[in-house]
N, C-alpha and C. Protein backbone atom coordinates (compact mmCIF):
# COMPACT_ATOMS: atom_id res chain seq x y z
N UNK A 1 2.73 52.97 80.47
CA UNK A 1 3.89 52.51 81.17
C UNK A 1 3.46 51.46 82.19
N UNK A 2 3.96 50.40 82.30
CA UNK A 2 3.72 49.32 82.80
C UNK A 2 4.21 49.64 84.73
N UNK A 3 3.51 49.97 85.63
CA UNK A 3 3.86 49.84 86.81
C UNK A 3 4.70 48.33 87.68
N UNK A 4 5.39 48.85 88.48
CA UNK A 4 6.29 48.06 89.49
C UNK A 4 5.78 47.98 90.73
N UNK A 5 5.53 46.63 91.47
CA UNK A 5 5.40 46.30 92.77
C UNK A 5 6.09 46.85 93.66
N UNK A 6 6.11 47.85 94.87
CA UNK A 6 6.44 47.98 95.97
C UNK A 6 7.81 47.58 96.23
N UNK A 7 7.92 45.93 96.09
CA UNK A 7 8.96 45.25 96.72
C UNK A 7 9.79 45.48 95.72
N UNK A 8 9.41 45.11 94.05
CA UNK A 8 10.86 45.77 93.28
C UNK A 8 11.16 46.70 93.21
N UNK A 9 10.43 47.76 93.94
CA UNK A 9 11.03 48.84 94.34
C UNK A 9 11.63 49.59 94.58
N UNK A 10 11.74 48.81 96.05
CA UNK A 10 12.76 48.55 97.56
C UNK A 10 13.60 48.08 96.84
N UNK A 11 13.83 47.05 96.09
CA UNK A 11 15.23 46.47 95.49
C UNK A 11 15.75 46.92 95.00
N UNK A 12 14.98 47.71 94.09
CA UNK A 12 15.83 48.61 92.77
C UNK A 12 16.46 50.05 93.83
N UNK A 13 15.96 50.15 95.03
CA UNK A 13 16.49 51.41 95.79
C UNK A 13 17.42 51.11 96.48
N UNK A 14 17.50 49.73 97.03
CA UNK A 14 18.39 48.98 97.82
C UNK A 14 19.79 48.76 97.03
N UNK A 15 19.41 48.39 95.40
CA UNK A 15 20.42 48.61 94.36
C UNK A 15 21.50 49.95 94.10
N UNK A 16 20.75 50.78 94.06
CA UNK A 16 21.16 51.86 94.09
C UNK A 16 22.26 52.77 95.03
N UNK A 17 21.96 52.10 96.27
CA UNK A 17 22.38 52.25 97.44
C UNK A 17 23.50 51.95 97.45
N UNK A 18 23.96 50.89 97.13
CA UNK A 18 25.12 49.84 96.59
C UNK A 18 25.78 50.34 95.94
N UNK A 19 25.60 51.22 94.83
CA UNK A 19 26.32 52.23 93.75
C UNK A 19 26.30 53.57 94.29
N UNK A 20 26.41 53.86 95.47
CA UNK A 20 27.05 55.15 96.01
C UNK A 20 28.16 55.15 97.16
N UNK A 21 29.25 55.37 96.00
CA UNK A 21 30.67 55.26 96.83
C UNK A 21 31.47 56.04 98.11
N UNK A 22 30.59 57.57 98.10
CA UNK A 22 31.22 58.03 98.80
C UNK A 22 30.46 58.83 99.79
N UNK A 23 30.64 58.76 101.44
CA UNK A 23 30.16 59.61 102.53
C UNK A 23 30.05 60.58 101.82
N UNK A 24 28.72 61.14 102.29
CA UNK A 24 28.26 62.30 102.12
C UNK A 24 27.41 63.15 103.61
N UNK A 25 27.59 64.69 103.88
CA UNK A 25 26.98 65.01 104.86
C UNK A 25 26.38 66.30 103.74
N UNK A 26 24.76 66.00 104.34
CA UNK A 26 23.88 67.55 103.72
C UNK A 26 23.72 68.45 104.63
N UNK A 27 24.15 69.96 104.29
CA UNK A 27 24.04 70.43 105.60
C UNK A 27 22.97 71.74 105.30
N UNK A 28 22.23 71.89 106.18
CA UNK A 28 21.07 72.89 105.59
C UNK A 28 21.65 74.27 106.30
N UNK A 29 21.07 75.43 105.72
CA UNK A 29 21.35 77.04 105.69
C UNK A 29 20.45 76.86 107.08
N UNK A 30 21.00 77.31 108.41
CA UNK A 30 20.21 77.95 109.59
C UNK A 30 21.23 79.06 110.71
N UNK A 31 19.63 80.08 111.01
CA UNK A 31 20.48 81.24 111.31
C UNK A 31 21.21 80.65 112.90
N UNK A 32 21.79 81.02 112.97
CA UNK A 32 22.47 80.70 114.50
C UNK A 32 22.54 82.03 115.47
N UNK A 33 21.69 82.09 116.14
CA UNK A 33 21.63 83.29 117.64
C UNK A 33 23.06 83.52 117.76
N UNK A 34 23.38 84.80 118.16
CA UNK A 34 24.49 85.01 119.20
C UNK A 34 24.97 85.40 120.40
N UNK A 35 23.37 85.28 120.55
CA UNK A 35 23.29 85.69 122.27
C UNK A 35 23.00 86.72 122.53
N UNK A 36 23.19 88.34 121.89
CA UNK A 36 23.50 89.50 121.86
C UNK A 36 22.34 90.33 120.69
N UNK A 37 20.73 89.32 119.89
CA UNK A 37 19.88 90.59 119.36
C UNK A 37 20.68 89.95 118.02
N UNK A 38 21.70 89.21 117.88
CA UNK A 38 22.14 89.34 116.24
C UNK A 38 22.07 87.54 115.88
N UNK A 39 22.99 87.15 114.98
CA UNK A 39 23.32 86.02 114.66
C UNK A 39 24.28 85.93 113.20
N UNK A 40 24.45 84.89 113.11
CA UNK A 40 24.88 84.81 111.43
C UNK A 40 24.06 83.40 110.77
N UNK A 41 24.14 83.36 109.70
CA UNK A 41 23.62 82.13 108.56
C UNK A 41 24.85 80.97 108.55
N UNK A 42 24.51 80.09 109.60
CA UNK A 42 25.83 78.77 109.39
C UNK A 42 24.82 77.44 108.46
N UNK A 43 25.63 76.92 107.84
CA UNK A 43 25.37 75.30 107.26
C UNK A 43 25.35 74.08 108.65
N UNK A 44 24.09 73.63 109.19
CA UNK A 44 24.55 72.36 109.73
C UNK A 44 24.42 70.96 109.27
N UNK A 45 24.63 69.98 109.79
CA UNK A 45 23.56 68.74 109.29
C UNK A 45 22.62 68.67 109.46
N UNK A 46 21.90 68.24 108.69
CA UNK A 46 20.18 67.84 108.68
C UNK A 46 20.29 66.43 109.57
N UNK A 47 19.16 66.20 110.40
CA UNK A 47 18.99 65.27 110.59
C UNK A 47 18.87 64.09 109.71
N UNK A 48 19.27 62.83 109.73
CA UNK A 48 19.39 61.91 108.76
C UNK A 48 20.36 61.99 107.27
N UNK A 49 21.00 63.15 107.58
CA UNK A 49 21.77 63.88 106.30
C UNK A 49 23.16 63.19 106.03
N UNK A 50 23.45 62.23 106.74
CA UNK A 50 24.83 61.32 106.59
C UNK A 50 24.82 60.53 105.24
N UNK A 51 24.83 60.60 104.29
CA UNK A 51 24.58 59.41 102.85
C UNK A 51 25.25 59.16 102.49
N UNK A 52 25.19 57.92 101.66
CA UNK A 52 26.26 57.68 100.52
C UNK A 52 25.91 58.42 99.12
N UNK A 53 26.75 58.69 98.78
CA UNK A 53 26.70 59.62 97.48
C UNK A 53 27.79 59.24 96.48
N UNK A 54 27.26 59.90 95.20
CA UNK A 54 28.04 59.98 93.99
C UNK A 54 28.22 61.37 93.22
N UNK A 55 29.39 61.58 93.10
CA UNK A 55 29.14 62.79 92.46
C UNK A 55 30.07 62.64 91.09
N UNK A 56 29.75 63.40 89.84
CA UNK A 56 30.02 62.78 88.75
C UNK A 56 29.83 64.38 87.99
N UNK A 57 30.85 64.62 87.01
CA UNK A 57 31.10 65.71 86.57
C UNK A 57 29.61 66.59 85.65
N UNK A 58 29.22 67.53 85.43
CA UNK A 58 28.14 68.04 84.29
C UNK A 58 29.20 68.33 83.24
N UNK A 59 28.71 67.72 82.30
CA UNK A 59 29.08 67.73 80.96
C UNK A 59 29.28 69.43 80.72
N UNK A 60 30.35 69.61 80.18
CA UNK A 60 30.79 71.44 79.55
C UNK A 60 30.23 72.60 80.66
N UNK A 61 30.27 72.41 81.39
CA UNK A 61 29.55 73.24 81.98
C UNK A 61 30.30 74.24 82.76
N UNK A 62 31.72 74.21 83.31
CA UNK A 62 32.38 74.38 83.53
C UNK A 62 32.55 75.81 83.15
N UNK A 63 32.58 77.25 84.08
CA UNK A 63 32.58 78.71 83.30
C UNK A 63 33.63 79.23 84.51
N UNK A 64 34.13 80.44 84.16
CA UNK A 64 34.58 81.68 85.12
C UNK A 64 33.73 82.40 85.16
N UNK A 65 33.83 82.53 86.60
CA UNK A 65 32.92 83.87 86.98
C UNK A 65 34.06 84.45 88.54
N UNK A 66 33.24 85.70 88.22
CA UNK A 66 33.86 86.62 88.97
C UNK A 66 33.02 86.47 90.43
N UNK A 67 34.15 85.88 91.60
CA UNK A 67 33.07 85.71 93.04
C UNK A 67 34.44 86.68 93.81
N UNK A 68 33.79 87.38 94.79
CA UNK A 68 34.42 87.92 95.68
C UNK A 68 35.87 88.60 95.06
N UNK A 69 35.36 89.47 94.04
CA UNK A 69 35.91 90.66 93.62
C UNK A 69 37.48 89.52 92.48
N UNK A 70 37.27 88.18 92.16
CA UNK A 70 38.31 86.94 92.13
C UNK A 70 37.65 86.44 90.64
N UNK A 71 38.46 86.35 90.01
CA UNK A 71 37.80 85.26 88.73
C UNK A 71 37.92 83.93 89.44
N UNK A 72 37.46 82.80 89.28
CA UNK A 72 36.90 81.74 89.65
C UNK A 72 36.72 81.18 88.73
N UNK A 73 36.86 79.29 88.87
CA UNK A 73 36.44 78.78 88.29
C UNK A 73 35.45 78.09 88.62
N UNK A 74 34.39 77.67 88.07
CA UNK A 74 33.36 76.84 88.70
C UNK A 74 32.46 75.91 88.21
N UNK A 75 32.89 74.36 89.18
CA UNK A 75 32.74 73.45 88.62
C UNK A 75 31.71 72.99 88.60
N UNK A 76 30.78 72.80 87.63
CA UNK A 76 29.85 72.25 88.42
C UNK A 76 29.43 70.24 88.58
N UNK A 77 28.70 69.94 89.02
CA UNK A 77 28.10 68.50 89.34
C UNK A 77 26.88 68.33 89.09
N UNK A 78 27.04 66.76 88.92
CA UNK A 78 25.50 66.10 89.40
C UNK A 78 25.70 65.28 90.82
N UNK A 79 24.82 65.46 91.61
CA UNK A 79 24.83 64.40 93.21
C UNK A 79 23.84 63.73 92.73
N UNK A 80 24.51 62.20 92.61
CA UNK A 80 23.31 61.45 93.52
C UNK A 80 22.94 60.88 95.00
N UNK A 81 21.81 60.94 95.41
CA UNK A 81 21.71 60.60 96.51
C UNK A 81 21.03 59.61 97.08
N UNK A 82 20.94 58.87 97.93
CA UNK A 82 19.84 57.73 98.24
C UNK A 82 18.26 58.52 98.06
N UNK A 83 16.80 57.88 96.96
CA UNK A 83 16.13 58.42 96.97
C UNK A 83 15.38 59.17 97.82
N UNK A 84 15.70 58.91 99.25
CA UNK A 84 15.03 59.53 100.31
C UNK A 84 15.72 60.55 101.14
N UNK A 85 16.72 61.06 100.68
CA UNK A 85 17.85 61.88 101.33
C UNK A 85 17.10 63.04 101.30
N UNK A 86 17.55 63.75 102.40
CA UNK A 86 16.82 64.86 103.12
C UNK A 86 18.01 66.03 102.11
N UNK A 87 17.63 66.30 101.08
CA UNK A 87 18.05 67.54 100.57
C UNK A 87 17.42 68.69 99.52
N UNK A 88 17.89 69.58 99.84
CA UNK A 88 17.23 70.61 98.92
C UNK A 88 18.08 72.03 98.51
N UNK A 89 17.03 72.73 97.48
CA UNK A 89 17.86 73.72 96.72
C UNK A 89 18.16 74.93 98.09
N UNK A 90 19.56 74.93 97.59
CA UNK A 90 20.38 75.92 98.84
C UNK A 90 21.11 75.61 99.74
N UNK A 91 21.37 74.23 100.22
CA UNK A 91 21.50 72.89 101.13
C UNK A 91 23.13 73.20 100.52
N UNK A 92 23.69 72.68 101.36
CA UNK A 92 25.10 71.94 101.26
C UNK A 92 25.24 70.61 101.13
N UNK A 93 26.39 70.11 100.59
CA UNK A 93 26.49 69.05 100.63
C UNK A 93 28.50 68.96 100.83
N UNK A 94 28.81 67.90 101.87
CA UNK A 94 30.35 68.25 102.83
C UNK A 94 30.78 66.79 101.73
N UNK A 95 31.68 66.29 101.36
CA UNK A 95 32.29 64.77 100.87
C UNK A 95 33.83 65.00 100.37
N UNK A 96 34.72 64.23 101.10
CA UNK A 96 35.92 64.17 100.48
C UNK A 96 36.75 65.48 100.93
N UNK A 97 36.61 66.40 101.93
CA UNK A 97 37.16 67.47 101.80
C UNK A 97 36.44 68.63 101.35
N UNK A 98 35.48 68.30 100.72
CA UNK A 98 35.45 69.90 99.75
C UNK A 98 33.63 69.90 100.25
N UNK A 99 33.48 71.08 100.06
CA UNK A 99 31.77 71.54 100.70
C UNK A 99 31.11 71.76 99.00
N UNK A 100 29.95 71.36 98.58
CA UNK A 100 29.47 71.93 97.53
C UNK A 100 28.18 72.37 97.94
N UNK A 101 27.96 73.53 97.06
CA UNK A 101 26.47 74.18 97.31
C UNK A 101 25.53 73.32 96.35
N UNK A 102 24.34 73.56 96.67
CA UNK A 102 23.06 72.56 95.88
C UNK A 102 22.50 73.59 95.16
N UNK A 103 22.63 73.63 93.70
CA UNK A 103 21.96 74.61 93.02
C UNK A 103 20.46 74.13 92.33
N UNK A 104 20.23 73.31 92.31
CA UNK A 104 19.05 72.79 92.65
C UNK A 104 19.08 71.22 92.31
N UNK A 105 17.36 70.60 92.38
CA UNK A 105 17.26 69.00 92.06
C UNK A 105 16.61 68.60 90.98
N UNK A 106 16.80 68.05 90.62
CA UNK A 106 16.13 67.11 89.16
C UNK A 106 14.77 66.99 89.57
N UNK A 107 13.99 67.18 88.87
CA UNK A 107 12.61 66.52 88.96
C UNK A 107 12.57 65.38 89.16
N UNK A 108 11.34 65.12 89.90
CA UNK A 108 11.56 63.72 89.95
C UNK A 108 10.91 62.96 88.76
N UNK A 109 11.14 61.86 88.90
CA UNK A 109 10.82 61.14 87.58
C UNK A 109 10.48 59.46 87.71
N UNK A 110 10.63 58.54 86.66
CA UNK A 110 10.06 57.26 86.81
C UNK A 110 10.44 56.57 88.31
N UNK A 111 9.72 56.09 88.65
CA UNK A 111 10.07 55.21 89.96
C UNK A 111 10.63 55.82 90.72
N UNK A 112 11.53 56.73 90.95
CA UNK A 112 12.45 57.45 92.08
C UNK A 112 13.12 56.85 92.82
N UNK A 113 14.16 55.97 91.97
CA UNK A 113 14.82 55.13 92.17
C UNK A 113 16.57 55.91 93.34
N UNK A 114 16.42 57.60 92.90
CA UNK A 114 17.40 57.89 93.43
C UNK A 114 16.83 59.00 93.54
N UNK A 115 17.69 59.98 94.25
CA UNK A 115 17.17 61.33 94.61
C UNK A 115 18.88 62.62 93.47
N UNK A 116 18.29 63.20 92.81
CA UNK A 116 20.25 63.91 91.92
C UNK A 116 19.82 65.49 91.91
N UNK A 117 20.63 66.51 92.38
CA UNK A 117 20.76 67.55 92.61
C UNK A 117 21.95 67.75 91.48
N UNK A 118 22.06 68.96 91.24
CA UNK A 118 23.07 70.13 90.69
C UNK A 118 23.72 70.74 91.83
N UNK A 119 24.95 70.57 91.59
CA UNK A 119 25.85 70.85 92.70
C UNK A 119 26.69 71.73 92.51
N UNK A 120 27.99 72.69 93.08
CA UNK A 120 28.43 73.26 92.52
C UNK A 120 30.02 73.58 93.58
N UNK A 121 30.68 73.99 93.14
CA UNK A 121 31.94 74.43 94.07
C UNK A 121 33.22 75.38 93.15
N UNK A 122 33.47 76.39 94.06
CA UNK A 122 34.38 77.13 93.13
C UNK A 122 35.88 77.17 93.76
N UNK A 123 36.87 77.26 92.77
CA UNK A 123 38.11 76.97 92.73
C UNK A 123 38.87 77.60 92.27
């Protein structure tokens, strides 16, 4: 496989960048104190976690499952993200209204031109 310079790189990432339409906030799993010996598990933002994103349907993937005693439907996604986006498996991701969980990320692969997670949200 024939390697790429640095700078077409940056372009081809800078490209990319360009093709993500919509705010995105990643918000990571941290416990939050309550003052009182206890706490609970809230989602915040990650630092640097503001992106532009794309999110774009997974082919058939689409099942019911039973959450909180409820059949459900649940949709799932692909995210893409700017290749350097601070996210990971378990992470949230906030866009458009709706919160999706990160069920995990793609390997990475040629050039790492973008960063794409499995996403998920039930309905």
């Amino acid at each position: 496989m024939l390697g790429i310079q640095d700078d077409q790189l940056a372009t081809m990432r800078a490209q990319v960048i360009e093709l993500l339409p919509s705010p995105g906030t990643i918000l990571a799993p941290m416990f939050v104190p309550d003052g009182a010996g206890g706490g609970a598990l809230s989602y915040l933002p990650v630092s640097g976690g503001t992106v532009p994103i794309r999110i774009d349907p997974y082919t058939l993937r689409n099942a019911e499952k039973v959450l909180a005693e409820k059949e459900s439907l649940i949709i799932e996604y692909t995210c893409t993200f700017p290749w350097d986006a601070p996210v990971a498996a378990d992470y949230r991701v906030a866009s458009g209204g709706t919160i999706y969980q990160v069920i995990g990320l793609v390997k990475e692969h040629s050039w790492n031109v973008s960063r794409r997670a499995y996403i998920s949200t039930a309905r």
